[in-house]
N, C-alpha and C. Protein backbone atom coordinates (compact mmCIF):
# COMPACT_ATOMS: atom_id res chain seq x y z
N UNK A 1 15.76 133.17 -35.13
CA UNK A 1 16.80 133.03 -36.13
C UNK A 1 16.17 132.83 -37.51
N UNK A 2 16.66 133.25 -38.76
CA UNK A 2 16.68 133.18 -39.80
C UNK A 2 17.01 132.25 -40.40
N UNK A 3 16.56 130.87 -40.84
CA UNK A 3 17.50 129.81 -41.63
C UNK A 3 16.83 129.56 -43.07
N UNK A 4 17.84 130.00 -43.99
CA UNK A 4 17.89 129.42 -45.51
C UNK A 4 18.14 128.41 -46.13
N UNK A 5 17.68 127.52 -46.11
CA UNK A 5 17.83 125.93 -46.40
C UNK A 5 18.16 125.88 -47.95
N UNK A 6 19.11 125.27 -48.15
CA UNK A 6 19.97 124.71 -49.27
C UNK A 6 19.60 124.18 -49.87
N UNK A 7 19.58 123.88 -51.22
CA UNK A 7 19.47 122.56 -52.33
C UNK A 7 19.15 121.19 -51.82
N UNK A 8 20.62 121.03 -51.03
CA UNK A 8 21.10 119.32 -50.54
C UNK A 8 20.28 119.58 -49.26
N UNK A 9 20.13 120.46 -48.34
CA UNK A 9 18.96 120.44 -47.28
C UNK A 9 17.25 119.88 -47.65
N UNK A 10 17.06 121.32 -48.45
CA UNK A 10 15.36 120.89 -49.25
C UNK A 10 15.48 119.08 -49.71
N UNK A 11 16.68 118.50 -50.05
CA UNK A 11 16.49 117.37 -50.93
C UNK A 11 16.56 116.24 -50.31
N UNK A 12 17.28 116.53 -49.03
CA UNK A 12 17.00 115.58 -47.71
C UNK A 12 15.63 115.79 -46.85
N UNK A 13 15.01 116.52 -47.07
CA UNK A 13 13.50 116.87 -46.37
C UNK A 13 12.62 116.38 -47.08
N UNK A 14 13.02 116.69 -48.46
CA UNK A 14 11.99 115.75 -49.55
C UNK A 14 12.30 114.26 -49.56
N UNK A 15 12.99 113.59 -48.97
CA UNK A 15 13.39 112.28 -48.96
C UNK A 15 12.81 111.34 -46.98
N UNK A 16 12.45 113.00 -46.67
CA UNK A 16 12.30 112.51 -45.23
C UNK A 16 13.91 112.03 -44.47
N UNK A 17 15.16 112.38 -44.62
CA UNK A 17 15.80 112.07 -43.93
C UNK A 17 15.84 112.33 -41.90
N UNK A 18 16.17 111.57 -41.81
CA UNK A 18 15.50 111.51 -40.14
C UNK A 18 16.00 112.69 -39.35
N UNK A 19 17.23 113.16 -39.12
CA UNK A 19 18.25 114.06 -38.94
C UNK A 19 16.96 115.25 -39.09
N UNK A 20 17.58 115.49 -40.48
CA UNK A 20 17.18 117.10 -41.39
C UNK A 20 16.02 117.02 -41.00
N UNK A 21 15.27 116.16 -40.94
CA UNK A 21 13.23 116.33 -40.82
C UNK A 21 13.07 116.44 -39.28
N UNK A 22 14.20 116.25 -37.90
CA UNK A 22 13.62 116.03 -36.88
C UNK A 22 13.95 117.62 -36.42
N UNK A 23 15.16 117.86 -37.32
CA UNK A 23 15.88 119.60 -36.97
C UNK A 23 14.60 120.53 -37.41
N UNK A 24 14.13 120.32 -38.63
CA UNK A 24 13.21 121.00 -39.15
C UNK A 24 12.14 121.30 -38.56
N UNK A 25 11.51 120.40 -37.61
CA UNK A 25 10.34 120.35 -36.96
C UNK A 25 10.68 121.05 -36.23
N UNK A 26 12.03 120.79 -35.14
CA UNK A 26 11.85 121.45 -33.88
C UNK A 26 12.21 122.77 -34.15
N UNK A 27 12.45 123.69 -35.01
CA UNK A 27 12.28 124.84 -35.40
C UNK A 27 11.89 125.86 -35.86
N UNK A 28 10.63 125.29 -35.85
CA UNK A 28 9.16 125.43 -36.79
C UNK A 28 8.73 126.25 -35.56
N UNK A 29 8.86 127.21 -34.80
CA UNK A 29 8.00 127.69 -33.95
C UNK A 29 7.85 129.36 -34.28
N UNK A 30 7.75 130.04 -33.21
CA UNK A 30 7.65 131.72 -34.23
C UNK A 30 9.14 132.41 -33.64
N UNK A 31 10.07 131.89 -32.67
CA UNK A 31 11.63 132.46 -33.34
C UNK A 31 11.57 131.99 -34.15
N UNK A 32 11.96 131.02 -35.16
CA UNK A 32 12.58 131.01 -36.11
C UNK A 32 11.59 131.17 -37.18
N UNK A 33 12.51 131.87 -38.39
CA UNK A 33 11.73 131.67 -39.77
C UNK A 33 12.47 130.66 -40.82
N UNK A 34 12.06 129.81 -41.42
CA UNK A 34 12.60 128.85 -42.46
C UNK A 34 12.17 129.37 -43.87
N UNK A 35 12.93 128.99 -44.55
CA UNK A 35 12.59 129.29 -45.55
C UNK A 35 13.69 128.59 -46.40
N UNK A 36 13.41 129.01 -47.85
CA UNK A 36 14.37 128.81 -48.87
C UNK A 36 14.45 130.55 -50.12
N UNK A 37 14.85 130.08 -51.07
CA UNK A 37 15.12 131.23 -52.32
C UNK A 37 14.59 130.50 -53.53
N UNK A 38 15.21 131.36 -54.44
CA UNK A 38 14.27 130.73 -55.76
C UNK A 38 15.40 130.28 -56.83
N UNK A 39 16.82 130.28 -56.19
CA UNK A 39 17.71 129.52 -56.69
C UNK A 39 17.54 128.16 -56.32
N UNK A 40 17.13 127.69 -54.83
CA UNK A 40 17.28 126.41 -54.83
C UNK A 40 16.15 125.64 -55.15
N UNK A 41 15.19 126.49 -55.76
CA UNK A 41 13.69 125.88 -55.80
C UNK A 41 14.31 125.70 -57.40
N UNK A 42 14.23 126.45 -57.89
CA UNK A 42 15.14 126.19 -59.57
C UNK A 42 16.16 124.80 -59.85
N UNK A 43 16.98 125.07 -58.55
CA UNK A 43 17.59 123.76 -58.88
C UNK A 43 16.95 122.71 -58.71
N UNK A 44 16.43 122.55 -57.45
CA UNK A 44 15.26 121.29 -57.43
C UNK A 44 14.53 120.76 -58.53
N UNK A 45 13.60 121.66 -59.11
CA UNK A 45 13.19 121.70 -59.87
C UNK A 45 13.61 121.26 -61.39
N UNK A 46 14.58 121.95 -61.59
CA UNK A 46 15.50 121.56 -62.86
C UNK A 46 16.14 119.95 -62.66
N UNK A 47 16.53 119.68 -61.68
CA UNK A 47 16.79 118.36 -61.32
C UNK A 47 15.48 117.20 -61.81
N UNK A 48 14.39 117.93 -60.97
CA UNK A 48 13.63 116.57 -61.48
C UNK A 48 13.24 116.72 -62.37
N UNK A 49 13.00 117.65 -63.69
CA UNK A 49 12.33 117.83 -65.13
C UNK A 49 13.79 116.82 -65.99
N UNK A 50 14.58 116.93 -65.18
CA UNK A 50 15.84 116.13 -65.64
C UNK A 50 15.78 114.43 -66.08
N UNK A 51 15.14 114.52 -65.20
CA UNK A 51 14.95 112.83 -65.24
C UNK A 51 13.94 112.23 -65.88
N UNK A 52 14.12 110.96 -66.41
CA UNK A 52 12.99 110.14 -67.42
C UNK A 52 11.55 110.34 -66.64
N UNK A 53 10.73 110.87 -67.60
CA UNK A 53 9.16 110.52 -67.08
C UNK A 53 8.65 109.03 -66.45
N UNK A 54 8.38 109.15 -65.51
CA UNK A 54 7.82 107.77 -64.62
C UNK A 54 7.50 108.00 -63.00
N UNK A 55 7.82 107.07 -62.64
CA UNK A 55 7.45 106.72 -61.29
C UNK A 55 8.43 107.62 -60.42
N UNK A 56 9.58 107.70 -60.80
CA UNK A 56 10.64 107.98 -59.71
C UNK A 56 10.36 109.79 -59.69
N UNK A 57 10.51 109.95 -60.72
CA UNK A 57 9.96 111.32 -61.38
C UNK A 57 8.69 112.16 -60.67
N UNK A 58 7.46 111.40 -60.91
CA UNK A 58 6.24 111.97 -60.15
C UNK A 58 6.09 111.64 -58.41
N UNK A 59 6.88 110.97 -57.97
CA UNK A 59 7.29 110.86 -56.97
C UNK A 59 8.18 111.92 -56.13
N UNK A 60 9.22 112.30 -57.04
CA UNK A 60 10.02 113.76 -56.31
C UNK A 60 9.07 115.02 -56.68
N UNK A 61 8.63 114.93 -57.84
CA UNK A 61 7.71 115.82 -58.14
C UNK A 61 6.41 116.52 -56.82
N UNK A 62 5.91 115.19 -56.43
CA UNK A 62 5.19 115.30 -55.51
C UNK A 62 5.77 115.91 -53.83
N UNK A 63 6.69 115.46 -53.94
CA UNK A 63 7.38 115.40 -52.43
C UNK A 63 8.14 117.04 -52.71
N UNK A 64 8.81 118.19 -53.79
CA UNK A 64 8.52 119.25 -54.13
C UNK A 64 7.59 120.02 -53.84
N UNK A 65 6.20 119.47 -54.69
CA UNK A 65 5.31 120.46 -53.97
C UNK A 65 4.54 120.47 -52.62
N UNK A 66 4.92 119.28 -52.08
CA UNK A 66 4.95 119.38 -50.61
C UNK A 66 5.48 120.11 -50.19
N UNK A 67 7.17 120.03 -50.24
CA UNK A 67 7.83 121.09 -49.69
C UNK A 67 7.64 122.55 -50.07
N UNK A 68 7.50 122.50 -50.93
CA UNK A 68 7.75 124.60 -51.58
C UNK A 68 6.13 124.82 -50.82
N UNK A 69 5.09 124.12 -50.70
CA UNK A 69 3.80 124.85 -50.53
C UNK A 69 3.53 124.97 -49.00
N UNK A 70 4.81 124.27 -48.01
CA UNK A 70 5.07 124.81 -46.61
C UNK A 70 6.20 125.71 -46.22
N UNK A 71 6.86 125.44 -47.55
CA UNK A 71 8.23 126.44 -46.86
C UNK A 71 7.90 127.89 -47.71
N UNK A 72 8.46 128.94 -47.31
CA UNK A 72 8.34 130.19 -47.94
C UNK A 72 9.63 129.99 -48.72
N UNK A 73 9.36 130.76 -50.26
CA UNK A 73 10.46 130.53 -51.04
C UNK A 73 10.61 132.66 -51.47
N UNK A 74 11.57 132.97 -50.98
CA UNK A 74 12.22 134.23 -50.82
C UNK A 74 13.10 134.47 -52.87
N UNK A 75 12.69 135.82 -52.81
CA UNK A 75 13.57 135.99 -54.11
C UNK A 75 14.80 136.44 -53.46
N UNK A 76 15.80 136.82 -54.40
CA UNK A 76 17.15 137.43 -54.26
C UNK A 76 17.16 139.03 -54.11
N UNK A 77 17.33 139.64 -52.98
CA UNK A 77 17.54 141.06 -52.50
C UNK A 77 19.01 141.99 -53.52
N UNK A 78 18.61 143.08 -53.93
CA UNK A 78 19.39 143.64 -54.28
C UNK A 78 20.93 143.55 -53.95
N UNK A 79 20.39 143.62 -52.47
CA UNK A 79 21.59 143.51 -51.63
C UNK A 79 22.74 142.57 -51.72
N UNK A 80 22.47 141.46 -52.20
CA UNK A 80 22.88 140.16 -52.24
C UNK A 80 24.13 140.16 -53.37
N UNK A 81 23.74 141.45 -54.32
CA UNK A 81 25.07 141.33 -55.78
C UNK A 81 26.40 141.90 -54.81
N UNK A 82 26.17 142.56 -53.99
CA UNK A 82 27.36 143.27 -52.97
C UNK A 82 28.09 142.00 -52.60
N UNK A 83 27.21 141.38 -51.93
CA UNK A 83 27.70 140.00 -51.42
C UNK A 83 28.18 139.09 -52.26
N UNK A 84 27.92 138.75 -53.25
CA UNK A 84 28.14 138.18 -54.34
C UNK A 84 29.53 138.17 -55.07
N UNK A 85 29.46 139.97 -55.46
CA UNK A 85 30.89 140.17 -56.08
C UNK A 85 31.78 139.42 -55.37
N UNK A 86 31.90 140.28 -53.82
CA UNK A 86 33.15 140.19 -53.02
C UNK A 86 33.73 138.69 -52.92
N UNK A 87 32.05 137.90 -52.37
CA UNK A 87 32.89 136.66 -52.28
C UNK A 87 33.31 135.98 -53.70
N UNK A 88 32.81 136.00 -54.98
CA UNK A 88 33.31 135.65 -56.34
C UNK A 88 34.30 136.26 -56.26
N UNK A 89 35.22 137.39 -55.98
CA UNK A 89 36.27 137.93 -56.66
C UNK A 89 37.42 137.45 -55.19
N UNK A 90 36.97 137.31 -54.12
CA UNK A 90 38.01 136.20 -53.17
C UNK A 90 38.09 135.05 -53.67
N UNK A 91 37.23 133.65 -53.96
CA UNK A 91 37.39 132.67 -54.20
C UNK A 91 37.81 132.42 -55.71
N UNK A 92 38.02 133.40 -56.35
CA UNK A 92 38.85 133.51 -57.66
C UNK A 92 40.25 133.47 -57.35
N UNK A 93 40.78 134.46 -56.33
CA UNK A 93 41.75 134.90 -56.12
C UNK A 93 42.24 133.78 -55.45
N UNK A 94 41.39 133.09 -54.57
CA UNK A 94 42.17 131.69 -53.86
C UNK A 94 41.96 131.22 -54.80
N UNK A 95 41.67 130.70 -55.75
CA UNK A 95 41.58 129.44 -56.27
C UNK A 95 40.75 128.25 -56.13
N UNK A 96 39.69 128.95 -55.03
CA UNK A 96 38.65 128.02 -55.34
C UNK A 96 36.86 128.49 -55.17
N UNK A 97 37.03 127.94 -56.61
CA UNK A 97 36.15 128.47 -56.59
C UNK A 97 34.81 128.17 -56.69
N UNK A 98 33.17 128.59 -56.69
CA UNK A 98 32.14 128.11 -56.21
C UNK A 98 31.34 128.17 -57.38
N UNK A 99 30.55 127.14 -57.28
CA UNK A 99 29.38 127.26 -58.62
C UNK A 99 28.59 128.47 -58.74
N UNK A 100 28.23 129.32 -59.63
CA UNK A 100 27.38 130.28 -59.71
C UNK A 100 26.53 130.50 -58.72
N UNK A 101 25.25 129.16 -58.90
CA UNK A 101 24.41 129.21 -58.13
C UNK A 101 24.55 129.00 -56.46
N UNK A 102 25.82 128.46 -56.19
CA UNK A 102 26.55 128.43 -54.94
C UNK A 102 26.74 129.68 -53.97
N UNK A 103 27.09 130.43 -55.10
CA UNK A 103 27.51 131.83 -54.79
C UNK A 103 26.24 132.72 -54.33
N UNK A 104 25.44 132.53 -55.46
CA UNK A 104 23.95 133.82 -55.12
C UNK A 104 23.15 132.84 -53.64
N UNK A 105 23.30 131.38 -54.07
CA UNK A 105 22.32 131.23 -52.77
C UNK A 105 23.24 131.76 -51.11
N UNK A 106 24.45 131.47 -51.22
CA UNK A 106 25.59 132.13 -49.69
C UNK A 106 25.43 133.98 -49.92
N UNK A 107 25.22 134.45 -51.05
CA UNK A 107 24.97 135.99 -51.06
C UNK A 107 23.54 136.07 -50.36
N UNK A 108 22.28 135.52 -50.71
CA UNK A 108 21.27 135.75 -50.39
C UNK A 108 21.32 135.34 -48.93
N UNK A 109 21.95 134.64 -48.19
CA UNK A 109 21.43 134.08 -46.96
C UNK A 109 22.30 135.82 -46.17
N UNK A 110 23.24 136.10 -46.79
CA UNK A 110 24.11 136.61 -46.20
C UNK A 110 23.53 138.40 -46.26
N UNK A 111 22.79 138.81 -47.28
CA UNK A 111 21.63 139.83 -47.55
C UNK A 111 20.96 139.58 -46.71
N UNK A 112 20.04 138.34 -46.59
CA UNK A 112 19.09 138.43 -45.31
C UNK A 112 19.19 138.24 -43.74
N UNK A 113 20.58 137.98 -43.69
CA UNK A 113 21.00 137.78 -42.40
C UNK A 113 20.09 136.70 -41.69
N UNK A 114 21.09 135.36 -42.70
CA UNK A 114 19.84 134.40 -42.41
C UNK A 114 21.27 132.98 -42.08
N UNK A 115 21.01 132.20 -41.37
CA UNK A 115 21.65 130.92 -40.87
C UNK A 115 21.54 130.21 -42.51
N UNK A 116 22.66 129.99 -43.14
CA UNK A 116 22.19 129.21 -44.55
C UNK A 116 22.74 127.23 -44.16
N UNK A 117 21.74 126.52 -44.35
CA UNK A 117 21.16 125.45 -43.21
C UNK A 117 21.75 124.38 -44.45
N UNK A 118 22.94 123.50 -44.89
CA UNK A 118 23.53 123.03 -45.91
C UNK A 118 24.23 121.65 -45.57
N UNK A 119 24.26 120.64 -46.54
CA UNK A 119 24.62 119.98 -46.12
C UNK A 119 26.10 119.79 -47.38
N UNK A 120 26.35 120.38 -47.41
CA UNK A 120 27.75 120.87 -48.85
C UNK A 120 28.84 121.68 -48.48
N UNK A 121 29.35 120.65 -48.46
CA UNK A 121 30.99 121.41 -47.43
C UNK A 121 31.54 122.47 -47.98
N UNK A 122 31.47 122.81 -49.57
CA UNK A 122 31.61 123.74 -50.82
C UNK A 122 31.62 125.42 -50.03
N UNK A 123 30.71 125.61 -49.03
CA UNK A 123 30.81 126.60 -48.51
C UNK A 123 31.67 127.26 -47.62
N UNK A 124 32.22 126.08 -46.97
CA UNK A 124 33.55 126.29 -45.88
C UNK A 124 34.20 127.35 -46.59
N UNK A 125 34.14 127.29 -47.83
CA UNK A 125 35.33 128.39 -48.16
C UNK A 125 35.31 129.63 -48.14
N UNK A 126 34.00 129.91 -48.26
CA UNK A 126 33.89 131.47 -48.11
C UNK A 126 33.11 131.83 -46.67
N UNK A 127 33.27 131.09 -45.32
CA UNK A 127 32.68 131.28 -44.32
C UNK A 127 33.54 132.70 -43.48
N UNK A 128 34.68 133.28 -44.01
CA UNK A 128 35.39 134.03 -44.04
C UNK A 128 34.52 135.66 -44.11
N UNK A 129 33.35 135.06 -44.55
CA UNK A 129 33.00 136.58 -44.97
C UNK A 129 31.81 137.02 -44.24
N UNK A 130 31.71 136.20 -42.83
CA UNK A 130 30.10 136.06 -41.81
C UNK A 130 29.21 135.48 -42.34
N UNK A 131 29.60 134.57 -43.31
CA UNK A 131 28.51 133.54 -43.70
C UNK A 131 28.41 132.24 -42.57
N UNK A 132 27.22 132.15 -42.09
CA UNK A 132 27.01 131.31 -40.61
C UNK A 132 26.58 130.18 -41.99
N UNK A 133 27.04 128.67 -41.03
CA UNK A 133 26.30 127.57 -41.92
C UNK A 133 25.83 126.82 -40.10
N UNK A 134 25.68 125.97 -40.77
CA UNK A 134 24.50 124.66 -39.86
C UNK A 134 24.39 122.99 -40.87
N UNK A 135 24.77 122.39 -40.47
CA UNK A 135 24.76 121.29 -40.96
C UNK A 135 23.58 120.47 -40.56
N UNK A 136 22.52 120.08 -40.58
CA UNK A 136 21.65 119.19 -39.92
C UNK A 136 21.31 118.00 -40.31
N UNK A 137 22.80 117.18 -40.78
CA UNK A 137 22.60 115.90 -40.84
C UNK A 137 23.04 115.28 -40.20
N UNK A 138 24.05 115.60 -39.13
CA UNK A 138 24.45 114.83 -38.08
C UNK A 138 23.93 115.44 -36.72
């Protein structure tokens, strides 16, 4: 299986949450591939340049490049604007609707035909369109 790990996933792995880190391991073998994109490495990223220089700071900093320098970080497939439109121009039409970056990272999992691995309920809404999720905090 294919799993694309999320923002709020990567940010529970970087924290060591017990759950997300025990799922992670046991899936680490050669079925599965893990990975992430370069939306959620951006957000990560942008998150911690966010915060005051110090301790707390070089601390996520560190626990980042832990993560990105084991996980493979995937760009965005052409394919993925197909995916993209459709579900932006449904969740317009319902009325609810998803953050930008919400959108390209559920397009990209959905281009690569990949399990997108989240802990952000935000997605329920467009699971309508064969977007598989996985929760691995409970």
């Amino acid at each position: 299986m294919n799993y694309l790990l999320d923002t709020s996933t990567c940010s529970l792995l970087m924290a060591h949450a017990p759950y997300v880190t025990s799922h992670f391991n046991s899936l680490s073998d050669f079925n599965d591939y893990l990975f992430t994109c370069t939306i959620v490495r951006g957000e990560i990223l942008f998150g911690i340049q966010r915060l005051p220089i110090g301790r707390r700071r070089q601390v996520l900093e560190n626990q980042a490049i832990n993560l990105f320098e084991g996980l493979p970080c995937l760009g965005v497939p052409k394919e993925a604007a197909d995916y993209y439109a459709t579900m932006k121009k449904y969740a317009e039409q319902h009325g609810t609707p998803l953050s930008e970056n919400d959108l390209w990272i559920a397009a990209t999992a959905m281009a690569l035909d990949a399990i997108l691995v989240t802990a952000d309920s935000d997605f329920q809404r467009i699971v309508g369109f064969g977007l598989q999720l996985e929760d691995w905090t409970n």
